[in-house]
Protein backbone atom coordinates (compact mmCIF):
# COMPACT_ATOMS: atom_id res chain seq x y z
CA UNK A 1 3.62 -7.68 38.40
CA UNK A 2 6.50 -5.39 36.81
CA UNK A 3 8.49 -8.17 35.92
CA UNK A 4 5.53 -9.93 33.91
CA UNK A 5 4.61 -6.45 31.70
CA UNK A 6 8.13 -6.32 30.51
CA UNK A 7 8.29 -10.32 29.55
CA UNK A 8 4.90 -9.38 27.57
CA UNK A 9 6.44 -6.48 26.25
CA UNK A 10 9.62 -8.34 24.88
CA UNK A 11 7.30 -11.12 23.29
CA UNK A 12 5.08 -8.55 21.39
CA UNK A 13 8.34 -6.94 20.06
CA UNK A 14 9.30 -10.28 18.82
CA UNK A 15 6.19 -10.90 17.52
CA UNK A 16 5.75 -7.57 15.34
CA UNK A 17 9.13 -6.94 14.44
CA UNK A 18 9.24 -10.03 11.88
CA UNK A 19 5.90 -9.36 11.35
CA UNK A 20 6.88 -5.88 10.21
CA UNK A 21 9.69 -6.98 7.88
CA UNK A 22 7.32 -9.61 6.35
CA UNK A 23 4.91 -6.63 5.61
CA UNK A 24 7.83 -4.60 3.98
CA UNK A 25 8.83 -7.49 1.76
CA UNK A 26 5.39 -8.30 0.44
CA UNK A 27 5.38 -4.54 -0.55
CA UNK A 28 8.58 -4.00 -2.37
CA UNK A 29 7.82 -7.36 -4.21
CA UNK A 30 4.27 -6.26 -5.24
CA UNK A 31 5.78 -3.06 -6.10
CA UNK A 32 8.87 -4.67 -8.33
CA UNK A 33 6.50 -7.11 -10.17
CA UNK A 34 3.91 -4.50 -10.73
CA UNK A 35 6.59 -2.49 -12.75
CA UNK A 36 8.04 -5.25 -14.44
CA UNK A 37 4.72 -7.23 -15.22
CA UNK A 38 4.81 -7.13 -19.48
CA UNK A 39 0.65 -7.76 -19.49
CA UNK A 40 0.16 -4.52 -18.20
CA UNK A 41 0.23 -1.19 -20.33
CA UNK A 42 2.92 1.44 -19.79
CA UNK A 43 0.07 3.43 -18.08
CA UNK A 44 -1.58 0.92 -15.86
CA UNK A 45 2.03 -0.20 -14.89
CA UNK A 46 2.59 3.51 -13.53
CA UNK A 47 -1.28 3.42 -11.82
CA UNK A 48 -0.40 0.20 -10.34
CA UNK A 49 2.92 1.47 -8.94
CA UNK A 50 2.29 4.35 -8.01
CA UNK A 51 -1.43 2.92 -6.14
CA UNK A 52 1.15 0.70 -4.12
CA UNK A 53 3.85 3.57 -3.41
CA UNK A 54 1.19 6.17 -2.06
CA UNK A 55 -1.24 3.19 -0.04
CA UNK A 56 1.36 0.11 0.47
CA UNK A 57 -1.02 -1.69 2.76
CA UNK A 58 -4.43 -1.42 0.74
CA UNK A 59 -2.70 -1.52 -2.91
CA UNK A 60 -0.04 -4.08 -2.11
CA UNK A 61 -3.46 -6.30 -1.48
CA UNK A 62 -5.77 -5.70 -4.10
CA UNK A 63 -2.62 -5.63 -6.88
CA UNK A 64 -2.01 -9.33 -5.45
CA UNK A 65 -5.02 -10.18 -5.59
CA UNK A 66 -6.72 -8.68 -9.10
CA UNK A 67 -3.30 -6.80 -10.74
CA UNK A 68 -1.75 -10.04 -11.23
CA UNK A 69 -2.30 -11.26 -14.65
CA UNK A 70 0.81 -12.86 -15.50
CA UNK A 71 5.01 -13.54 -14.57
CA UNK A 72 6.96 -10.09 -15.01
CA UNK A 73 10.22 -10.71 -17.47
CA UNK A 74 13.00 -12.82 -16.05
CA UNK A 75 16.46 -10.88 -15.28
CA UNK A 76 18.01 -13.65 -17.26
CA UNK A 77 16.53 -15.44 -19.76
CA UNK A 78 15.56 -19.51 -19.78
């Protein structure tokens, strides 16, 4: 029975650990285009940010979902 707990164990690890650095991901890009998004005001840029710094589950979600209102600014232009 041992032997079948720590095969479970290994595939749960191999499930959640990408999972985990998917997670991560989403919120540092939510959090980038939040601060570079142009539509936004200088203060509802720093309510957006700092909304996804302090709850990075919950505000990385509802930013993608309602705080999107347009591309941020390119790092090079087109």
């Amino acid at each position: 029975m041992a032997p079948f707990l720590v095969i479970l164990a290994v595939l749960a690890l191999l499930l959640l650990i990408p999972f985990g650095i998917a997670c991560f991901v989403f919120w540092v890009w939510t959090l980038i285009h939040a601060i570079r998004n142009d539509n936004l005001t200088g203060t509802s840029r720093v309510l957006w940010a700092a909304l996804i710094w302090f709850l990075p589950v919950i505000g990385s979600v509802i930013y993608f979902f309602t705080g999107r209102t347009a591309e941020p600014r390119r790092l090079m232009p087109a």
